[in-house]
N, C-alpha and C. Protein backbone atom coordinates (compact mmCIF):
# COMPACT_ATOMS: atom_id res chain seq x y z
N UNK A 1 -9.43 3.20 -12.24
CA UNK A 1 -9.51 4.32 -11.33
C UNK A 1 -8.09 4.72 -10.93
N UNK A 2 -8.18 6.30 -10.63
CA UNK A 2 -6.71 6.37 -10.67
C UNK A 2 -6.37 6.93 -9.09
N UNK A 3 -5.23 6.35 -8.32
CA UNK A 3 -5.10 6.53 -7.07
C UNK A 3 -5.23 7.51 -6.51
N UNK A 4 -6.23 8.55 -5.90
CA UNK A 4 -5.72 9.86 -5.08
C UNK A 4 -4.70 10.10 -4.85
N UNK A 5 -3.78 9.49 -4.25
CA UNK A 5 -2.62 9.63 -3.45
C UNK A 5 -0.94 9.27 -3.79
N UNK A 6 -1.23 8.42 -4.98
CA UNK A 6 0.30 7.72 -5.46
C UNK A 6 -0.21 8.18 -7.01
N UNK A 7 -1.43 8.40 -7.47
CA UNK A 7 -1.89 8.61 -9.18
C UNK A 7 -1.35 7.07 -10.15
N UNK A 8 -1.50 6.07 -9.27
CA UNK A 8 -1.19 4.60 -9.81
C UNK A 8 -2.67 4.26 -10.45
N UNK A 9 -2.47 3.85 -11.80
CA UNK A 9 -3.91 3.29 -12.02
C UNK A 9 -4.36 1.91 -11.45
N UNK A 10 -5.58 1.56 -11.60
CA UNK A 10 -6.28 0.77 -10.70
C UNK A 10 -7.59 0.06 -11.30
N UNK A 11 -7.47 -1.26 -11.59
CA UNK A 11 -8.82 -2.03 -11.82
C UNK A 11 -10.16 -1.24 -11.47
N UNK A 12 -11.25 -1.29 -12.53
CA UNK A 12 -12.39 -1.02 -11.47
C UNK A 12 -12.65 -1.75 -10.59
N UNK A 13 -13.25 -1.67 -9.46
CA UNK A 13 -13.87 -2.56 -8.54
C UNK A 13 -12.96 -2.50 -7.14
N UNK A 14 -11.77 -2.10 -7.09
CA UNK A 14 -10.84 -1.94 -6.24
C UNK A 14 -10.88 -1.12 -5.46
N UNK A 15 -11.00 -1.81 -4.05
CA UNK A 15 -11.09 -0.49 -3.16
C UNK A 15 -9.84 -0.01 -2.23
N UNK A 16 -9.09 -0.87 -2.48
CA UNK A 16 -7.51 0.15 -2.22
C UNK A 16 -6.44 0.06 -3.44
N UNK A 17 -5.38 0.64 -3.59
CA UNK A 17 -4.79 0.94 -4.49
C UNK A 17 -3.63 -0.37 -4.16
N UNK A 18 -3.02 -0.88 -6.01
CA UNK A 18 -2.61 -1.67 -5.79
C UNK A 18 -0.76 -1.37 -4.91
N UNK A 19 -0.89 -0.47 -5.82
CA UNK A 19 0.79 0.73 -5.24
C UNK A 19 1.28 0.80 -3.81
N UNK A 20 -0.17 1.55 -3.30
CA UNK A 20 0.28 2.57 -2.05
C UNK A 20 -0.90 1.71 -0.69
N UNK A 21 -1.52 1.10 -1.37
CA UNK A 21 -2.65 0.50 -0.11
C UNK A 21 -3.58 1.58 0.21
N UNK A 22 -3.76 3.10 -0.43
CA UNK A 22 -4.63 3.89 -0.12
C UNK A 22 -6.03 3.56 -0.64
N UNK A 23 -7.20 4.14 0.28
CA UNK A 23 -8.20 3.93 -0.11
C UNK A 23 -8.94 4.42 -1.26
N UNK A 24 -9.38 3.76 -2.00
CA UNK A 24 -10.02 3.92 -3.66
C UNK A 24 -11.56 4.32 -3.45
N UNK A 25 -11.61 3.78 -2.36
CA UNK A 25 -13.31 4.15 -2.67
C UNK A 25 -13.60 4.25 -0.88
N UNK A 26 -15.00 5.33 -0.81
CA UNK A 26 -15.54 5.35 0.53
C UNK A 26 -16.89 4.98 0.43
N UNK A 27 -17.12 4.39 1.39
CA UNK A 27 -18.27 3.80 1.89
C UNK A 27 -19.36 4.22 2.82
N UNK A 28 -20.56 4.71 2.09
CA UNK A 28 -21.62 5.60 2.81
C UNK A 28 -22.42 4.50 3.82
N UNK A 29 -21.92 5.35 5.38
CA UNK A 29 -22.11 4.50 6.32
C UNK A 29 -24.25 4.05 6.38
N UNK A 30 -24.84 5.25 5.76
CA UNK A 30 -26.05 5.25 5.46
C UNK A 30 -26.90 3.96 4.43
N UNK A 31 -26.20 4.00 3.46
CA UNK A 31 -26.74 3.27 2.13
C UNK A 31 -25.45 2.31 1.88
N UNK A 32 -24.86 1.60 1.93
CA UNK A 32 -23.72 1.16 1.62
C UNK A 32 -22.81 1.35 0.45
N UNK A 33 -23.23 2.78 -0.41
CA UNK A 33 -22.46 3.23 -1.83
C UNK A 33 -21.62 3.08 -1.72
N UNK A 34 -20.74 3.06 -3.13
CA UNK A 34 -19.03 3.17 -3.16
C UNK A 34 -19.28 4.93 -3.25
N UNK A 35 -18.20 5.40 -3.02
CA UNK A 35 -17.88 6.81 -3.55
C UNK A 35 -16.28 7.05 -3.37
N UNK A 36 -16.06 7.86 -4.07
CA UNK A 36 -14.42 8.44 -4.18
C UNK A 36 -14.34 9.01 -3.47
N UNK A 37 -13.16 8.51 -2.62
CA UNK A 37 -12.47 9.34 -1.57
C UNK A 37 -12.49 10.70 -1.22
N UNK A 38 -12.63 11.45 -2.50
CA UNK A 38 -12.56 12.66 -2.10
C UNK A 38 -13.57 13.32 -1.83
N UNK A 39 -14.77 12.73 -2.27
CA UNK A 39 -16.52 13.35 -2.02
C UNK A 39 -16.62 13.56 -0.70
N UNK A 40 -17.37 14.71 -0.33
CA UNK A 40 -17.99 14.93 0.57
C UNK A 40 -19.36 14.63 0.96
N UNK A 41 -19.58 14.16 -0.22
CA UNK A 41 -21.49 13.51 0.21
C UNK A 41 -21.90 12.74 -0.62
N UNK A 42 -22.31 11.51 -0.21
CA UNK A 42 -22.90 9.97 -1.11
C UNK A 42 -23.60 10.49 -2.57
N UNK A 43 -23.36 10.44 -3.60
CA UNK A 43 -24.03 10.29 -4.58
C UNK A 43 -24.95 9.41 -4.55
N UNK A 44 -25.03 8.54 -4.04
CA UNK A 44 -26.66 8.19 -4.35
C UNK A 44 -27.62 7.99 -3.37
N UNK A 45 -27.22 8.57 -2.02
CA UNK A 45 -27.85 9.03 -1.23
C UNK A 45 -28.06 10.42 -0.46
N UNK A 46 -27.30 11.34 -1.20
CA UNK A 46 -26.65 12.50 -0.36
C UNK A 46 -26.20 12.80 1.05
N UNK A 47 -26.23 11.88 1.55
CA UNK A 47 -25.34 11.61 3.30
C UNK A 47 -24.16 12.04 3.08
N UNK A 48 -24.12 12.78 4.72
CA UNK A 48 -21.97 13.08 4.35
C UNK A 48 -21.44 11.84 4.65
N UNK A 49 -20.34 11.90 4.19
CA UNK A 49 -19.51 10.62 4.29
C UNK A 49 -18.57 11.29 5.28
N UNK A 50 -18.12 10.04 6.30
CA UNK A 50 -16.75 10.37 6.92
C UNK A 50 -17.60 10.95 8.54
N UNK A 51 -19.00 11.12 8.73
CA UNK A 51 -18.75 12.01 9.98
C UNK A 51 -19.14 10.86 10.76
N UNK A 52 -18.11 10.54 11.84
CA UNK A 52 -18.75 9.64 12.98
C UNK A 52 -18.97 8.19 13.15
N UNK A 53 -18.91 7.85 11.66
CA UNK A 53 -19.27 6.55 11.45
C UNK A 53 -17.79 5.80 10.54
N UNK A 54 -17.52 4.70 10.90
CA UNK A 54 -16.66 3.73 10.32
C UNK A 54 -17.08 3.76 8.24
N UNK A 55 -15.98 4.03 7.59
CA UNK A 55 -15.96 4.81 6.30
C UNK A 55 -16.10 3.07 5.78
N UNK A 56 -15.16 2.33 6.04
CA UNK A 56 -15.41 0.64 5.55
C UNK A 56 -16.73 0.03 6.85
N UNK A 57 -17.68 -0.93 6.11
CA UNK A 57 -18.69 -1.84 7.16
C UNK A 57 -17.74 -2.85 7.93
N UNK A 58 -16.82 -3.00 6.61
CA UNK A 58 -15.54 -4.14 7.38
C UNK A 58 -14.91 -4.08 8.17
N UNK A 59 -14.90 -2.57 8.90
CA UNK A 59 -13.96 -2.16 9.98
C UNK A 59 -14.64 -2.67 11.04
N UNK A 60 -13.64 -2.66 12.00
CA UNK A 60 -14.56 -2.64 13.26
C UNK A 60 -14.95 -1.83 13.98
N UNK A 61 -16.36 -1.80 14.79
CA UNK A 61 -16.84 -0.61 15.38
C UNK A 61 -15.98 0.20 16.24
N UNK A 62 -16.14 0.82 16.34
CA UNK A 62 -15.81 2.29 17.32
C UNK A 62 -16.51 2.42 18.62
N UNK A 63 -16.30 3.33 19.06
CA UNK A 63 -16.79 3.71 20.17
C UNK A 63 -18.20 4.64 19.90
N UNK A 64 -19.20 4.42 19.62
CA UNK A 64 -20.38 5.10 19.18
C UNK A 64 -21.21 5.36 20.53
N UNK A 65 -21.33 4.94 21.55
CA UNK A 65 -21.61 5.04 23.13
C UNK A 65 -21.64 7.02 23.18
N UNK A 66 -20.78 7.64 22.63
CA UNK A 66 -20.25 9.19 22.36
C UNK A 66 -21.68 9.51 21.91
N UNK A 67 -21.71 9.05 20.84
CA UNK A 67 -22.82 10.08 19.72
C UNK A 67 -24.15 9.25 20.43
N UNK A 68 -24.27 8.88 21.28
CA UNK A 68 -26.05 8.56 21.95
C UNK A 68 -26.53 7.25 21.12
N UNK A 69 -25.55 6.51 20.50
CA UNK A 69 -25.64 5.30 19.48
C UNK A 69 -25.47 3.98 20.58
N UNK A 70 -26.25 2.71 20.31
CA UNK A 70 -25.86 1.48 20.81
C UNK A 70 -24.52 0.89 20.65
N UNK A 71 -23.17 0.49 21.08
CA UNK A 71 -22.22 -0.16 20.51
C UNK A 71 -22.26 -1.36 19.40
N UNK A 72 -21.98 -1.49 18.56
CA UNK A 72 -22.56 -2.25 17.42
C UNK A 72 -21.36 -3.57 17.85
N UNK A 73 -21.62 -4.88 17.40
CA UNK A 73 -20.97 -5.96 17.76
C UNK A 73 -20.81 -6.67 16.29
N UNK A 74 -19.85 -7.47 16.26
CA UNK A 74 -20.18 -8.58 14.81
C UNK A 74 -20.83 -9.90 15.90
N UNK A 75 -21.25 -10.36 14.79
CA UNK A 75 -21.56 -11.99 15.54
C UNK A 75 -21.77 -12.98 14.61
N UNK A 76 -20.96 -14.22 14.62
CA UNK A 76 -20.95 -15.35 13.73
C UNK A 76 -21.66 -16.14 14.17
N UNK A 77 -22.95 -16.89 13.37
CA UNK A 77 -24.13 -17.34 13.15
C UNK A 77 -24.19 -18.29 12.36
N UNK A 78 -24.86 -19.16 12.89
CA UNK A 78 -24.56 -20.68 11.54
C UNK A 78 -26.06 -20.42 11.56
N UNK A 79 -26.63 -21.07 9.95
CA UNK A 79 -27.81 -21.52 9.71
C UNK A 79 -28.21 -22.34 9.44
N UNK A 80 -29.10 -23.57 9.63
CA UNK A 80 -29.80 -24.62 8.62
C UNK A 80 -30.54 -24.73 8.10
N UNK A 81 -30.71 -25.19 7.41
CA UNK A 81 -31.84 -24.50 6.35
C UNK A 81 -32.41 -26.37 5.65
N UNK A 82 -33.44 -26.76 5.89
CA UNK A 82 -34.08 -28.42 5.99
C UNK A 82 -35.60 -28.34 5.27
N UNK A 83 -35.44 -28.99 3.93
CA UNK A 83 -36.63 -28.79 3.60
C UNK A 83 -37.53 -30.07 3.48
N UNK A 84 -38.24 -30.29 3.90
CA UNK A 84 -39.65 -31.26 4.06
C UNK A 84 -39.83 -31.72 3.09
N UNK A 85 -39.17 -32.69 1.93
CA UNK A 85 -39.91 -33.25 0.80
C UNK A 85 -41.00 -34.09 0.60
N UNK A 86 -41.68 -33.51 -0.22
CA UNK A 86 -43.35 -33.83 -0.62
C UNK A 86 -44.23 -33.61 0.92
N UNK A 87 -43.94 -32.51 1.58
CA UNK A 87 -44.67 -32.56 2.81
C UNK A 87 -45.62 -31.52 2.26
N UNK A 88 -46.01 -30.55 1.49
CA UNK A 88 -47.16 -29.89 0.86
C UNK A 88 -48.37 -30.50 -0.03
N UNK A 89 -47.64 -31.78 -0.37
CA UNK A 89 -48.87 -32.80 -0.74
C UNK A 89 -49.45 -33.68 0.31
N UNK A 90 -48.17 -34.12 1.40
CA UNK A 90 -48.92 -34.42 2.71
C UNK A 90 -49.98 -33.55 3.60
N UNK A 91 -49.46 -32.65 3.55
CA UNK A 91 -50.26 -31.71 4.21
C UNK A 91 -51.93 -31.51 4.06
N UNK A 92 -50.94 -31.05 2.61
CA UNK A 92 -53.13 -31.24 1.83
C UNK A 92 -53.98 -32.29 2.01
N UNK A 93 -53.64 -33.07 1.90
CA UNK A 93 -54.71 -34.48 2.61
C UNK A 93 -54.99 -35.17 3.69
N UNK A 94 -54.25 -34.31 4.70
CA UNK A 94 -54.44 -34.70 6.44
C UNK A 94 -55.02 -33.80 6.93
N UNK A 95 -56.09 -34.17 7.95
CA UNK A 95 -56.78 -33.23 9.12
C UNK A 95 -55.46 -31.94 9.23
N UNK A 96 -55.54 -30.63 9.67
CA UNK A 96 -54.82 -30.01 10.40
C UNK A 96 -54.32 -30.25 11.68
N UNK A 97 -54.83 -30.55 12.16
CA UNK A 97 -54.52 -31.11 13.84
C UNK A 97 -53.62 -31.99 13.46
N UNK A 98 -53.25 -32.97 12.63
CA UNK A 98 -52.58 -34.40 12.81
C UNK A 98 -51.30 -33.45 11.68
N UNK A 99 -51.39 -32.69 10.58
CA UNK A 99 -50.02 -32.13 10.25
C UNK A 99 -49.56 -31.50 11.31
N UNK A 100 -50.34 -30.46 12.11
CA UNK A 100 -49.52 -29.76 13.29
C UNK A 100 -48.70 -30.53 14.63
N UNK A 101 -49.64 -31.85 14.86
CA UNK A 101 -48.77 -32.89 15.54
C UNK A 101 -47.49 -33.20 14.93
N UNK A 102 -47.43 -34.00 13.63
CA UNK A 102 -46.67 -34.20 13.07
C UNK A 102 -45.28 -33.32 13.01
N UNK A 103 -45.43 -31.54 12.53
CA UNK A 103 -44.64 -30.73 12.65
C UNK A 103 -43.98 -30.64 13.90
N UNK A 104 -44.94 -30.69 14.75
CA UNK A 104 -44.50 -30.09 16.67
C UNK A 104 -43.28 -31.32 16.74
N UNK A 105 -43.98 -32.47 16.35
CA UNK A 105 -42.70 -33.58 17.17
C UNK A 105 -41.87 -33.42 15.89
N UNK A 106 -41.32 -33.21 14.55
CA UNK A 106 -40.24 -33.32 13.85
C UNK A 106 -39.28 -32.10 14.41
N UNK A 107 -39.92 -30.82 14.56
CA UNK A 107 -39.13 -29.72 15.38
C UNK A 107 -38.76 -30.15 16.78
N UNK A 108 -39.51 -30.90 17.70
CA UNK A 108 -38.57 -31.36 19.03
C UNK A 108 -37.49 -32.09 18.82
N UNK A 109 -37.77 -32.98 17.54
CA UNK A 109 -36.70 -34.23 17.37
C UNK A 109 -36.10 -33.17 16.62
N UNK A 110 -35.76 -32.37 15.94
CA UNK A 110 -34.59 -31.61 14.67
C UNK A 110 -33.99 -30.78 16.34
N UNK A 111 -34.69 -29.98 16.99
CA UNK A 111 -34.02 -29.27 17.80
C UNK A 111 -33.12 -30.32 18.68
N UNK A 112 -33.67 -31.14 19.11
CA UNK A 112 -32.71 -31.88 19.82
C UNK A 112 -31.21 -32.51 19.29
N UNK A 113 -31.33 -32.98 18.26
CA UNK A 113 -30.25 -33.11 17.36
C UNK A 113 -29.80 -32.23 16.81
N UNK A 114 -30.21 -30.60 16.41
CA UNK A 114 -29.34 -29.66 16.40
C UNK A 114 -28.39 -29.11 17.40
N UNK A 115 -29.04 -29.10 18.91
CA UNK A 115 -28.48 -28.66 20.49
C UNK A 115 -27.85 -29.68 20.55
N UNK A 116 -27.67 -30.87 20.45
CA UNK A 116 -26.86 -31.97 20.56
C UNK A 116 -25.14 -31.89 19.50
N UNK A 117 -25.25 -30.96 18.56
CA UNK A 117 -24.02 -31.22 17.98
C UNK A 117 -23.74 -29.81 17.76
């Protein structure tokens, strides 16, 4: 791709130029497309690009409070993710009542040792 602004060529996939640091590609705040800088409306969504909304997701928000919008926040989030081995063959051969016991107290004991560290 070739730079708008310096005419330096450029890897595909690059979204600023290696030259000048200008931007290679814009970002439809609607659909998350790439599009070239110079478009005025998402190719693969037809949204304008550029009005109101942050052109990179990577930026940080703005002041959107203006346009009747919620202020948007980032927020860093851990997950765990714990899977039960051979507990779907347990399951199948116990009353329901005694798997749902079973579940209730492994989630008090996992929550507690998750809030704990």
């Amino acid at each position: 791709m070739q730079c708008p602004e310096c005419g330096s060529d450029n890897k595909p996939g690059r979204r600023f130029c290696r030259t000048c640091g200008h931007r290679l590609e814009l970002v439809c705040a609607r659909c998350g497309a790439a599009n070239d800088p110079t478009d005025r409306f998402c190719g693969s969504c037809g949204g304008a690009l550029g009005e109101g909304r942050p052109e990179d997701p990577d930026a940080p928000a703005g002041d959107d409070e203006e346009a009747g919008e919620a202020p948007q926040e980032r927020r860093f989030v851990s997950v765990l993710f714990a899977d039960l081995v051979g507990f779907t063959a347990y399951a199948e051969t116990r009353d329901p009542e005694i798997v749902r016991s079973v579940l209730t107290e492994y989630f008090d004991r996992t929550r507690d040792v998750v809030e704990r560290f």
